[in-house]
C-alpha atoms as a PDB file:
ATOM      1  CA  UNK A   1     -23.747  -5.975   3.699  1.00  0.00           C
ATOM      2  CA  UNK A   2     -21.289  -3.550   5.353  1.00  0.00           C
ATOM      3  CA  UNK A   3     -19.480  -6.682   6.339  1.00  0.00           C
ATOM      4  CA  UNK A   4     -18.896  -7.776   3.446  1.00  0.00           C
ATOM      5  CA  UNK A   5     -18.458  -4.567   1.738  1.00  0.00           C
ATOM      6  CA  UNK A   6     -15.097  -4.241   4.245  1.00  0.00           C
ATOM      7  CA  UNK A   7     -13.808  -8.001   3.099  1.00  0.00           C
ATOM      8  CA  UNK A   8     -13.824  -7.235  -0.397  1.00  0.00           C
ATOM      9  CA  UNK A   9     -12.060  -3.955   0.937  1.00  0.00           C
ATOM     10  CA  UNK A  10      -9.091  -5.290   2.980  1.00  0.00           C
ATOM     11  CA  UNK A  11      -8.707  -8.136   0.172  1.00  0.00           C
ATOM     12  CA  UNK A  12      -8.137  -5.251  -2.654  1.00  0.00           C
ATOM     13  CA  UNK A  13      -6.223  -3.409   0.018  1.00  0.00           C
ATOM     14  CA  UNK A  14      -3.989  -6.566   0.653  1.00  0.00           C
ATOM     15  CA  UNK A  15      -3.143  -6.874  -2.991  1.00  0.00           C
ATOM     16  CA  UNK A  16      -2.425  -3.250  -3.315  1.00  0.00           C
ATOM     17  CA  UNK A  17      -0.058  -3.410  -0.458  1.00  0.00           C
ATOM     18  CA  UNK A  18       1.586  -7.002  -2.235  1.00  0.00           C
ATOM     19  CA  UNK A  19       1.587  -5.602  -5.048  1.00  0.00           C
ATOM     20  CA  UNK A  20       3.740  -2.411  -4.130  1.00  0.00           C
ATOM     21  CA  UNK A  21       5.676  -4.504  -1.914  1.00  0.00           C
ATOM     22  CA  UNK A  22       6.766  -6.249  -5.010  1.00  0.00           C
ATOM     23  CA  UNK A  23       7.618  -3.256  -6.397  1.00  0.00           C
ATOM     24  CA  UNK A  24       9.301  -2.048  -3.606  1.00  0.00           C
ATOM     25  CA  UNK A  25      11.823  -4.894  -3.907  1.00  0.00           C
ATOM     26  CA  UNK A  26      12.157  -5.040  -7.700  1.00  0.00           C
ATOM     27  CA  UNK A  27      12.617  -1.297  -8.669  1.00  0.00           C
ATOM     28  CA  UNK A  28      15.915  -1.372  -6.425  1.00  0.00           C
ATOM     29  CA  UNK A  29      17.203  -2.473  -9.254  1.00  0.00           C
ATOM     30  CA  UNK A  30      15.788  -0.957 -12.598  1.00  0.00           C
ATOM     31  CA  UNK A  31      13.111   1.553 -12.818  1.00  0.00           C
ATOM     32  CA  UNK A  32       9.231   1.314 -14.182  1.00  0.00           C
ATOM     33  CA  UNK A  33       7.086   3.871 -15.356  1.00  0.00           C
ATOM     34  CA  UNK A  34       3.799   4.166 -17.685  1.00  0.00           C
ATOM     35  CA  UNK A  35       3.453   7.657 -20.099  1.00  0.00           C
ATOM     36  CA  UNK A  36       0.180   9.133 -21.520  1.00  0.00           C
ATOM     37  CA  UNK A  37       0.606  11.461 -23.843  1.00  0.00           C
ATOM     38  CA  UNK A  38      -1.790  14.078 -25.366  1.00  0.00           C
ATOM     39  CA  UNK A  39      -1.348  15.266 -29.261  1.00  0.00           C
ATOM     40  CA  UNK A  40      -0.419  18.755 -27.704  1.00  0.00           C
ATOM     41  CA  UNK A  41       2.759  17.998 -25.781  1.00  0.00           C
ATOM     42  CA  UNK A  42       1.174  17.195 -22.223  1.00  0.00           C
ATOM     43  CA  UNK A  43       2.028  13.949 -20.819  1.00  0.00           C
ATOM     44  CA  UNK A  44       1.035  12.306 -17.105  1.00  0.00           C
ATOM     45  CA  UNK A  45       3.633   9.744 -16.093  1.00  0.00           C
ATOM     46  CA  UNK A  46       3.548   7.158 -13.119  1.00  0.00           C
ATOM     47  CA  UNK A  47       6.688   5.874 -12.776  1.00  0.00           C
ATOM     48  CA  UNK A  48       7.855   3.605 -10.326  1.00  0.00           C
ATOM     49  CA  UNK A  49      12.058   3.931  -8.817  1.00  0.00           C
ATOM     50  CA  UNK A  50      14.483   3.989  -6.440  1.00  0.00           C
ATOM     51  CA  UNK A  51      12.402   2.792  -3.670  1.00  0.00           C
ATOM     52  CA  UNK A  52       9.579   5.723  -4.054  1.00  0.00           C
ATOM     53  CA  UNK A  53       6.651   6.123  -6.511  1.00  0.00           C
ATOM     54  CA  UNK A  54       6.281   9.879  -8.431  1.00  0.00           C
ATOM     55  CA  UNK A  55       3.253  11.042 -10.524  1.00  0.00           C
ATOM     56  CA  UNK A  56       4.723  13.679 -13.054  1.00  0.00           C
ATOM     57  CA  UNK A  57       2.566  15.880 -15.344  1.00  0.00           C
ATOM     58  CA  UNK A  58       4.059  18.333 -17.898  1.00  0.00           C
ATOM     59  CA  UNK A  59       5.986  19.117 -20.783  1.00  0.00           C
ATOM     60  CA  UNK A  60       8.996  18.820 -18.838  1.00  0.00           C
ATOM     61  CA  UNK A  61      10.620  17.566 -23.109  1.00  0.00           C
ATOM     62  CA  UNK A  62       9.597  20.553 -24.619  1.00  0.00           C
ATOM     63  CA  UNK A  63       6.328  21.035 -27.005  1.00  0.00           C
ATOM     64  CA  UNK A  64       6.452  17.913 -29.248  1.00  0.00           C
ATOM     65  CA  UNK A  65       6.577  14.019 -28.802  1.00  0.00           C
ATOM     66  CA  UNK A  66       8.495  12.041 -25.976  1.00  0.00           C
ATOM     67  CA  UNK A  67      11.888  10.961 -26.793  1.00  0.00           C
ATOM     68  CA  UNK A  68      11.938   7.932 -28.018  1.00  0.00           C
ATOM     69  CA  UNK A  69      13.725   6.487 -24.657  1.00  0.00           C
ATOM     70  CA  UNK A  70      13.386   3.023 -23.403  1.00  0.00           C
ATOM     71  CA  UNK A  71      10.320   3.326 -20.504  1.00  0.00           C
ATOM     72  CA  UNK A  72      13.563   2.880 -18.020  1.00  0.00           C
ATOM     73  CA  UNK A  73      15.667   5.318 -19.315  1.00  0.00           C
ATOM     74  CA  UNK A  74      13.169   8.011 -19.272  1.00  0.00           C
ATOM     75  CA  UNK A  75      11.735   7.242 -16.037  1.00  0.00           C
ATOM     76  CA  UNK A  76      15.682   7.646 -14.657  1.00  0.00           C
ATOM     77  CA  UNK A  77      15.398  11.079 -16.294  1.00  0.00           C
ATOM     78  CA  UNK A  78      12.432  12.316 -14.944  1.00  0.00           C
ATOM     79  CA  UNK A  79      13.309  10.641 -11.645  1.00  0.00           C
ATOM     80  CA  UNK A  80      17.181  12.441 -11.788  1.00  0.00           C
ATOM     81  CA  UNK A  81      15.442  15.803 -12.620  1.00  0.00           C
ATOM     82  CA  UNK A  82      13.474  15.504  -9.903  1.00  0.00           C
ATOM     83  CA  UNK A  83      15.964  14.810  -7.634  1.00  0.00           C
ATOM     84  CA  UNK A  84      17.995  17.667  -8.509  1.00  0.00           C
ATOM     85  CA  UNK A  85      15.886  19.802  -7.924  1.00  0.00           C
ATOM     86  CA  UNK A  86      13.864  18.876  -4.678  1.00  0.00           C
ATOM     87  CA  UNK A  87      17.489  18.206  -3.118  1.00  0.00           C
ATOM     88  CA  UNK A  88      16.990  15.420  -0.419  1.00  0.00           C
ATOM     89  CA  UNK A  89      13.587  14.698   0.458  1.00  0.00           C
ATOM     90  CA  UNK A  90      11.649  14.511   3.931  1.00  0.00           C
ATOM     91  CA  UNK A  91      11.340  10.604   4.594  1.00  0.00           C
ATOM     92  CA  UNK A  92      11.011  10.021   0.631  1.00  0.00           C
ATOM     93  CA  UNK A  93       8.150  12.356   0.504  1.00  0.00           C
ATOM     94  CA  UNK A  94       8.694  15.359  -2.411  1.00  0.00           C
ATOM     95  CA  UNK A  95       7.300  17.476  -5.048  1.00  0.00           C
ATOM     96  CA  UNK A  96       8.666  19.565  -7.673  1.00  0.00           C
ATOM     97  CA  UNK A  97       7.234  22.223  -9.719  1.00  0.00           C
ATOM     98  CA  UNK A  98       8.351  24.867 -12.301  1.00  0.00           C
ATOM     99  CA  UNK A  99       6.931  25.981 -15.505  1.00  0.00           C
ATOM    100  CA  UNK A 100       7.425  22.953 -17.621  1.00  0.00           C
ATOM    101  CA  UNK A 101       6.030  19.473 -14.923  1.00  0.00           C
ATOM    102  CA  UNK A 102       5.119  19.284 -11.388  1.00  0.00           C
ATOM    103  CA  UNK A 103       5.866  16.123  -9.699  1.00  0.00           C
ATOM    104  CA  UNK A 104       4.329  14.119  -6.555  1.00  0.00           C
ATOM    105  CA  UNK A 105       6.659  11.534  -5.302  1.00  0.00           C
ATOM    106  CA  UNK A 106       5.685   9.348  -2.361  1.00  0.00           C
ATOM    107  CA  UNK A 107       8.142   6.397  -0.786  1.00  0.00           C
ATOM    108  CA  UNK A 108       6.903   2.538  -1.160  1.00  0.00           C
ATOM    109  CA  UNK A 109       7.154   2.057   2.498  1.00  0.00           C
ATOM    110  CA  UNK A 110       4.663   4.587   2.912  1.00  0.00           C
ATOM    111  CA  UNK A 111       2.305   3.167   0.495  1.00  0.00           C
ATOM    112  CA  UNK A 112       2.821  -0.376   1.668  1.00  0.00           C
ATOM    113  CA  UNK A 113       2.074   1.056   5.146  1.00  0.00           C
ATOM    114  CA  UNK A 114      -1.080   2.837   4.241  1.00  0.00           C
ATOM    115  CA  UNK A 115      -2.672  -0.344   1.917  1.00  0.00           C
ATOM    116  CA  UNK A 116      -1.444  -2.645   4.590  1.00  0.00           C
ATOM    117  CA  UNK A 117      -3.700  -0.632   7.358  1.00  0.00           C
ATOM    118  CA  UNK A 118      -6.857  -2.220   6.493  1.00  0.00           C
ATOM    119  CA  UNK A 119      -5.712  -5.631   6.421  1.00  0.00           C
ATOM    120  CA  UNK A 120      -4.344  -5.915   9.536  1.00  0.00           C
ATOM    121  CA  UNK A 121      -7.587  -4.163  11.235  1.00  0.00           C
ATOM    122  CA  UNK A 122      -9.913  -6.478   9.894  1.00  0.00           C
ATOM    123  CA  UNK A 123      -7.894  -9.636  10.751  1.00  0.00           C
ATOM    124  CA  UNK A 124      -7.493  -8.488  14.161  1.00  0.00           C
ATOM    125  CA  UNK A 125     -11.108  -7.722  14.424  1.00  0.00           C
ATOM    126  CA  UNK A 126     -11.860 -10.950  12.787  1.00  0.00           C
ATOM    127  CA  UNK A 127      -9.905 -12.990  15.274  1.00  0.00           C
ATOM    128  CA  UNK A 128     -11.270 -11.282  18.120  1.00  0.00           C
ATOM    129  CA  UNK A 129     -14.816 -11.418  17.131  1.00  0.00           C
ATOM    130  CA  UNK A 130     -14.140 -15.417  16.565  1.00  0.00           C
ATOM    131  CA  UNK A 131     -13.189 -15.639  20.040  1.00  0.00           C
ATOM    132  CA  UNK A 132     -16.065 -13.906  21.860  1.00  0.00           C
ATOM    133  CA  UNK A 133     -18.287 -16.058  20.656  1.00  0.00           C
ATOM    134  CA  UNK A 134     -20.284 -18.193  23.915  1.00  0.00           C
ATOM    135  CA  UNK A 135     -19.330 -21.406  24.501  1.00  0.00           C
ATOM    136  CA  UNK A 136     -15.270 -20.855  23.317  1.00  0.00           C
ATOM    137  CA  UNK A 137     -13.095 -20.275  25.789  1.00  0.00           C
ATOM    138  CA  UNK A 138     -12.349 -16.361  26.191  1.00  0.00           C
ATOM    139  CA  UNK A 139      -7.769 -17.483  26.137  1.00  0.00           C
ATOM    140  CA  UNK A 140      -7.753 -20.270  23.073  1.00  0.00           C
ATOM    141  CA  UNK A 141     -11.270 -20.170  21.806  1.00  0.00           C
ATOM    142  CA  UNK A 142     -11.683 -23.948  22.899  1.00  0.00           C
ATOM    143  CA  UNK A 143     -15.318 -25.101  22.419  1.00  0.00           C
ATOM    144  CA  UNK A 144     -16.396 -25.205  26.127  1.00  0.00           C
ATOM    145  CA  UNK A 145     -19.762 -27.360  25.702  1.00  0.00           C
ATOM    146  CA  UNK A 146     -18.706 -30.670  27.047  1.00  0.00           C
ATOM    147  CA  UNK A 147     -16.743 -28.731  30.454  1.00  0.00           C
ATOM    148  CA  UNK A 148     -17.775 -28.308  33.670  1.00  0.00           C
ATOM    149  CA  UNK A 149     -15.051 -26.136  35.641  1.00  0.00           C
ATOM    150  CA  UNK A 150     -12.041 -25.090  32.995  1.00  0.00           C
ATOM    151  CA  UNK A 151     -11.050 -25.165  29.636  1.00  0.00           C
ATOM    152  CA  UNK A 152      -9.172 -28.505  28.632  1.00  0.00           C
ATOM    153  CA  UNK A 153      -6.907 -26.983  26.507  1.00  0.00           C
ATOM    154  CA  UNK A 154      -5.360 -24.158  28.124  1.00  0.00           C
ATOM    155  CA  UNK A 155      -6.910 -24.524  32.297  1.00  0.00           C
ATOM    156  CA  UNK A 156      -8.633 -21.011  32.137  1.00  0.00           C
ATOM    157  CA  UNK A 157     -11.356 -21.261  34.366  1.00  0.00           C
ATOM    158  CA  UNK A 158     -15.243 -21.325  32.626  1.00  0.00           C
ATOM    159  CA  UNK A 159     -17.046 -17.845  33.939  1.00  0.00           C
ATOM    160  CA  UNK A 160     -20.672 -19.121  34.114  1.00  0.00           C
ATOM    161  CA  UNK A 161     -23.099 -15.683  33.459  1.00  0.00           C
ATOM    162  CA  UNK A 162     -25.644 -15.193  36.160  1.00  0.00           C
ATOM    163  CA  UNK A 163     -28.638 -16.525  35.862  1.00  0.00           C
END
């Protein structure tokens, strides 16, 4: 169960990681980003840009609706607001916050690198695990039934357990 449990895992972790990856390599050239907005002003926006991935929440446009900007155009402006006023950030890593939005911006790499993790842990488990098994040979994984002294494949000699 717990096996299984970490498959499903690493496979939703691998398509996270693909998935920003994508993203990593389109939004070098335009700029993504999703808005909810409540009837009283408030809006949460994920936007995706400039190699980095910010979660804003605020009225940073004053009490009433959005601007009517294309989803690019305003996710430029929050990002450019942002970036004024956080100045250069550590590694991509930021936030920003005054009395009208706080923002939480954190670089693709670093995503990619945290969703790709898993992945790479349970394949290299998985391969070693596949290779322990008796009767494969320990260098290759060469089913050793039908040898005597060493593996045909590779020459590793066949470490017979005591009896």
């Amino acid at each position: 169960m717990i096996r299984r449990l970490c498959t499903v895992a690493s496979a939703l972790s691998l398509l996270a990681c693909v998935a920003t990856a994508i993203l990593w390599v389109r939004n070098r050239q335009t700029s993504d980003g999703v808005t909810l907005q409540r009837h009283d002003g408030y809006f949460t926006a994920l936007i995706s840009g400039d190699a980095r991935l910010c979660l804003a929440r605020g009225t940073a446009f004053g009490s009433g609706p959005l601007p009517t900007l294309a989803p690019s155009d305003f996710a430029d402006q929050v990002l450019g607001s942002c970036d004024r006023a956080m100045g250069s950030p550590r590694l991509g890593f930021g936030w920003f916050y005054d009395a009208s939005y706080f923002a939480l911006m954190v670089p693709d790499w670093a995503i990619v690198a945290a969703t790709g993790t898993l992945p790479v842990v349970w394949g290299l488990r998985y391969r070693r695990s596949r290779r322990r098994k008796p009767g494969l040979c320990p260098t290759c994984g060469y089913d050793l039934r039908a040898s005597t002294d060493r593996c045909p494949e590779c020459g590793t000699p066949i470490q017979t357990a005591p009896a």
